[in-house]
N, C-alpha and C. Protein backbone atom coordinates (compact mmCIF):
# COMPACT_ATOMS: atom_id res chain seq x y z
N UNK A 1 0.85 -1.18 0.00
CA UNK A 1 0.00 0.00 0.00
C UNK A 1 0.89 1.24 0.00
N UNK A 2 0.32 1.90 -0.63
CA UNK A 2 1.43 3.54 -0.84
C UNK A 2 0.49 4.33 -0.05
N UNK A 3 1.36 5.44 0.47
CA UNK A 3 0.87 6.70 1.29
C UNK A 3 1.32 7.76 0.64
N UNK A 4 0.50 8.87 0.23
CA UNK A 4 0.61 9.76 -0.17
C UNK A 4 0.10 10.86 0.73
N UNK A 5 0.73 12.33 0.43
CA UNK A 5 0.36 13.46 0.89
C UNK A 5 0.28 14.65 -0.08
N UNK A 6 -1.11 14.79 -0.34
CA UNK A 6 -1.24 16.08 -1.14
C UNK A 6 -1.85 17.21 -0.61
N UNK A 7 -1.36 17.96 -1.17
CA UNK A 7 -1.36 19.26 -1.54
C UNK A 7 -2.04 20.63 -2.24
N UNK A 8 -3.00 20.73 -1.46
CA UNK A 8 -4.21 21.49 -2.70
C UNK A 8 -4.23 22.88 -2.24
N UNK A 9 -4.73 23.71 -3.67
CA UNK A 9 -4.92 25.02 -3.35
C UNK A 9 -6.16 25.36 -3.92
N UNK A 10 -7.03 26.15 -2.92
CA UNK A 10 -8.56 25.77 -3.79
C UNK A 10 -8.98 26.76 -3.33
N UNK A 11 -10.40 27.74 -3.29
CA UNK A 11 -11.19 28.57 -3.00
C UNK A 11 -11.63 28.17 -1.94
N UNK A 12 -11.70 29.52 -0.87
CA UNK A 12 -12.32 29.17 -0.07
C UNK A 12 -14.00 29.40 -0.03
N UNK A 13 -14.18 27.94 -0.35
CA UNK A 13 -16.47 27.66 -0.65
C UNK A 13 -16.69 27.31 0.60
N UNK A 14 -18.20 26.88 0.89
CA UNK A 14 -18.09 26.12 2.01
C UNK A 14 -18.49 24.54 1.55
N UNK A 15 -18.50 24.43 0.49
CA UNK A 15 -18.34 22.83 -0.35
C UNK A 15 -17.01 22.43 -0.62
N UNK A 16 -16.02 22.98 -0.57
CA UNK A 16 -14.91 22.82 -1.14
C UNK A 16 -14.23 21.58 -0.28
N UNK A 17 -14.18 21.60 0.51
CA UNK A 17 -13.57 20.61 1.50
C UNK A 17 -14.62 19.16 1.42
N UNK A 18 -16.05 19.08 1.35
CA UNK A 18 -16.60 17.92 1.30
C UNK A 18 -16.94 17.93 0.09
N UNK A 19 -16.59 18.41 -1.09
CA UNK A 19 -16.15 17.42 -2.31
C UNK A 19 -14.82 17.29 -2.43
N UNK A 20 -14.17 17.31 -1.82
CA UNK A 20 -12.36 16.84 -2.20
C UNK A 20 -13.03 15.60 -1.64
N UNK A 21 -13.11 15.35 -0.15
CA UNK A 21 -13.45 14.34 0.47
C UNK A 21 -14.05 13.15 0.09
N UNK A 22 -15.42 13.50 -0.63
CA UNK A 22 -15.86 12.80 -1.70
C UNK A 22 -15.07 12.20 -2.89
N UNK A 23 -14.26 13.30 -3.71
CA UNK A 23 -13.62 12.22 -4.70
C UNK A 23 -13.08 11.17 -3.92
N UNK A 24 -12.25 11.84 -3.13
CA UNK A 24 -11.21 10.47 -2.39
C UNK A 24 -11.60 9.56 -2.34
N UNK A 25 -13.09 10.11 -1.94
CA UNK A 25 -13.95 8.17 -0.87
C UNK A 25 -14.07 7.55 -2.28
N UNK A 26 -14.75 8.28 -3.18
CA UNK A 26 -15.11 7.13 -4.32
C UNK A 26 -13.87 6.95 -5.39
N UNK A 27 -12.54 6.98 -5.26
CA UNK A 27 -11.67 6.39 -5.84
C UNK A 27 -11.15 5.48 -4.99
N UNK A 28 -11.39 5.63 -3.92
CA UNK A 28 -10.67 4.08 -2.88
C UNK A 28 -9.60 4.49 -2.20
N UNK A 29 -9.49 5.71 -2.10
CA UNK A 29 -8.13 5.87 -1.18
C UNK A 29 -8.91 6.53 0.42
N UNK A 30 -7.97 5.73 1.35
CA UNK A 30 -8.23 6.38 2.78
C UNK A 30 -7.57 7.21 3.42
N UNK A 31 -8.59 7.95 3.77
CA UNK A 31 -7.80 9.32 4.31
C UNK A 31 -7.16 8.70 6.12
N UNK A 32 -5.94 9.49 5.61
CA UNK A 32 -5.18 9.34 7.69
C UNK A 32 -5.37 10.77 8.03
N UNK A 33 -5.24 11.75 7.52
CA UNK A 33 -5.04 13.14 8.23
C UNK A 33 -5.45 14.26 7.01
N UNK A 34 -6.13 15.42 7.55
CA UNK A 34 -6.65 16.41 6.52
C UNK A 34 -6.21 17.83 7.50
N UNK A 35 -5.43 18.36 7.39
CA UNK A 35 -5.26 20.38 7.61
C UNK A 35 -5.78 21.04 6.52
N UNK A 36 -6.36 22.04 7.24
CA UNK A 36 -6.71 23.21 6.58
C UNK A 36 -6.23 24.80 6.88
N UNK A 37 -5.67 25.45 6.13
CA UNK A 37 -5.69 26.86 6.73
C UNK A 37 -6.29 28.02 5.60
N UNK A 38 -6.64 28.75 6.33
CA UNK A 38 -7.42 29.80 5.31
C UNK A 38 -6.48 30.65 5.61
N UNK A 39 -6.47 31.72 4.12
CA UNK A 39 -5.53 32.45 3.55
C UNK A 39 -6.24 33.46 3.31
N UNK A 40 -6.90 34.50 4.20
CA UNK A 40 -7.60 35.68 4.45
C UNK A 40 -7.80 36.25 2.96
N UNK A 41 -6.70 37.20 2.69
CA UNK A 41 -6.66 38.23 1.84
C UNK A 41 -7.05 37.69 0.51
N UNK A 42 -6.80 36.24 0.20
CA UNK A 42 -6.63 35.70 -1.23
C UNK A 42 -8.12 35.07 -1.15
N UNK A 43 -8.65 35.04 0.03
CA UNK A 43 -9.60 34.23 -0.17
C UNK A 43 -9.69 32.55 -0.37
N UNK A 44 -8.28 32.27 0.00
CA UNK A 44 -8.37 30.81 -0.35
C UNK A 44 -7.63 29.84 0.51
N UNK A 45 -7.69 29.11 0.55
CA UNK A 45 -7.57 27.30 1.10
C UNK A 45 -6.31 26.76 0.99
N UNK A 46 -5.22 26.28 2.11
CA UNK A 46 -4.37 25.41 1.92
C UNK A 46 -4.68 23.87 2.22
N UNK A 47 -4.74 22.88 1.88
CA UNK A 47 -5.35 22.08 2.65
C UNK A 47 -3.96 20.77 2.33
N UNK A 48 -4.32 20.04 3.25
CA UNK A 48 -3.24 18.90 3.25
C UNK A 48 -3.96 17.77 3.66
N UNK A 49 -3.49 16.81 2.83
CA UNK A 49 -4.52 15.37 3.11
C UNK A 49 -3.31 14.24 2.70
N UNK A 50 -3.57 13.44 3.98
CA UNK A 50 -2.40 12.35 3.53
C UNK A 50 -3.60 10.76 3.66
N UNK A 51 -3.39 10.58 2.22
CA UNK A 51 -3.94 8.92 2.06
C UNK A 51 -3.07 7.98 1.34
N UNK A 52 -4.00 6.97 1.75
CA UNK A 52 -3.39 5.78 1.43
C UNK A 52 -4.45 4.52 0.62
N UNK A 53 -3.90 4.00 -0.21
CA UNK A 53 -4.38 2.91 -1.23
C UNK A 53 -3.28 1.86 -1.74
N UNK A 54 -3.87 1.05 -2.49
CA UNK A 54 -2.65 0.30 -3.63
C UNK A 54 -3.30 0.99 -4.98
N UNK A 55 -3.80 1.57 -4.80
CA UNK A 55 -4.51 2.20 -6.58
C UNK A 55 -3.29 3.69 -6.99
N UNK A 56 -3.03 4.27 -8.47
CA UNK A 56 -2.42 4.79 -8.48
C UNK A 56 -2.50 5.90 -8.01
N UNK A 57 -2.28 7.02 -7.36
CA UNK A 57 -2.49 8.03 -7.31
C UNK A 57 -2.85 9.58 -8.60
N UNK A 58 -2.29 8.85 -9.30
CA UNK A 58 -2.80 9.53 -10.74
C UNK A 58 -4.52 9.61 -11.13
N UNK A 59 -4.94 8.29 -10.01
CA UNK A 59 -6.37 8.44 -10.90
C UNK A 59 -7.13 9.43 -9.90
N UNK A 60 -6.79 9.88 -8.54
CA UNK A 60 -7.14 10.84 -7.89
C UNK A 60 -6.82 12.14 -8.42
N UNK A 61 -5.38 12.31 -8.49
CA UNK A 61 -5.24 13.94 -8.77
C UNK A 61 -5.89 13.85 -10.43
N UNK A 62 -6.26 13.29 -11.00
CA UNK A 62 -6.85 13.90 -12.20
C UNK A 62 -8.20 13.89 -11.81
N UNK A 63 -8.96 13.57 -11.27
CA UNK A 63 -10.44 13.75 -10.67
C UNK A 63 -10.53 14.85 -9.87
N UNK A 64 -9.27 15.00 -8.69
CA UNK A 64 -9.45 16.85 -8.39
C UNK A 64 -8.84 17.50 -9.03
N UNK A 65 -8.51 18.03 -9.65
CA UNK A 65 -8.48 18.71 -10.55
C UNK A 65 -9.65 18.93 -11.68
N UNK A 66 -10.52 18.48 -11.25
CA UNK A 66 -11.70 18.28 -12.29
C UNK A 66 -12.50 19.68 -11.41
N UNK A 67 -12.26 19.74 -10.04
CA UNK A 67 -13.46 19.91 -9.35
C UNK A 67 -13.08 21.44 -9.76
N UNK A 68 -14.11 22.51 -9.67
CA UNK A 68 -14.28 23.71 -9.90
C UNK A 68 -13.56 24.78 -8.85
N UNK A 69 -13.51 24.85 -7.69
CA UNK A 69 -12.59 25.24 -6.83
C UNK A 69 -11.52 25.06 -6.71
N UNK A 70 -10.60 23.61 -6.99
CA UNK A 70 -9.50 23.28 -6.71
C UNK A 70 -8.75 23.93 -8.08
N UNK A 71 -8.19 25.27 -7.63
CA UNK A 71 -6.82 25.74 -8.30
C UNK A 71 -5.40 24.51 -8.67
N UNK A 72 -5.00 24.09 -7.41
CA UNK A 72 -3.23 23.12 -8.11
C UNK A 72 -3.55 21.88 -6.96
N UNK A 73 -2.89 21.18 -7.60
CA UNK A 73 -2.89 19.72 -6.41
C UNK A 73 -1.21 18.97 -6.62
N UNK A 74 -0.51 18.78 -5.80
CA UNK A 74 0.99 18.22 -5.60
C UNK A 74 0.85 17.41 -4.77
N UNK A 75 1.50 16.29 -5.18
CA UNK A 75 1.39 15.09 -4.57
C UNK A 75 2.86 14.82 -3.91
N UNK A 76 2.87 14.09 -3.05
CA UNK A 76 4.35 13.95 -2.51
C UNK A 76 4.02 12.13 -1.80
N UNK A 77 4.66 11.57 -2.60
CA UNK A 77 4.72 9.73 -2.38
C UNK A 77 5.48 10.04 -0.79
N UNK A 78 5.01 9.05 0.46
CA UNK A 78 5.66 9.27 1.57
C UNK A 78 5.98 7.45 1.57
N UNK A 79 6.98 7.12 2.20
CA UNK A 79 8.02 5.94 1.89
C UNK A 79 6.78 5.16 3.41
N UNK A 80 5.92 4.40 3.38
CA UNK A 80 5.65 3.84 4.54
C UNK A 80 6.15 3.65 5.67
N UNK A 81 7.43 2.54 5.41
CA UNK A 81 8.41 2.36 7.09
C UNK A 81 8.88 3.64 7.32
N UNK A 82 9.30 4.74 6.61
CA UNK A 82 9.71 5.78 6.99
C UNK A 82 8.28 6.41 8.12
N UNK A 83 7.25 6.46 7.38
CA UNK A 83 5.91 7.16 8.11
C UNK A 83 5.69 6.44 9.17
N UNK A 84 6.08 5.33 9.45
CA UNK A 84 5.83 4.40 10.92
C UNK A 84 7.00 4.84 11.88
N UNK A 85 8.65 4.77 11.18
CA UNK A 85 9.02 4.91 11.97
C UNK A 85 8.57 6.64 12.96
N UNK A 86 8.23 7.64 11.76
CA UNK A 86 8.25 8.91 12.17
C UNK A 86 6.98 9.04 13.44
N UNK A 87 5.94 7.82 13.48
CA UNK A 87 4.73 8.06 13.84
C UNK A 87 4.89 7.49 15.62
């Protein structure tokens, strides 16, 4: 199973956060952890979500990126035993 942590920059809606959530659930990846911080002046959303699947991660970030709010999404692969030992 791979763990990933991405990276989104999106509008701040008040849907914006439970449709990211949504794609996730219906591509099969499980969420471990979600931050958010709002970015006053710009009006917009940092958010950080680290999941995990055996499915690629490609088939997620091209589904957000679909969504109408979400500006950029960066993915960063996290090494598992590394994330256990850190945890």
């Amino acid at each position: 199973m791979q763990q990933h942590t991405i990276k989104i920059t999106a509008s701040n809606q008040p849907t914006t956060l439970e449709q990211l959530l949504r794609v996730v659930r219906y591509r099969g990846f499980k969420v471990d952890r979600v931050s958010m911080n709002v970015l006053t002046p710009e009006q917009m959303v940092d958010i950080q979500v680290n999941v995990q699947s055996k499915r690629p991660i490609s088939l997620l970030k091209n589904q957000l990126l679909k969504l109408v709010d979400i500006d950029a999404v960066n993915i960063q692969e996290i090494n598992i035993l590394q994330a256990q030992v850190e945890a």
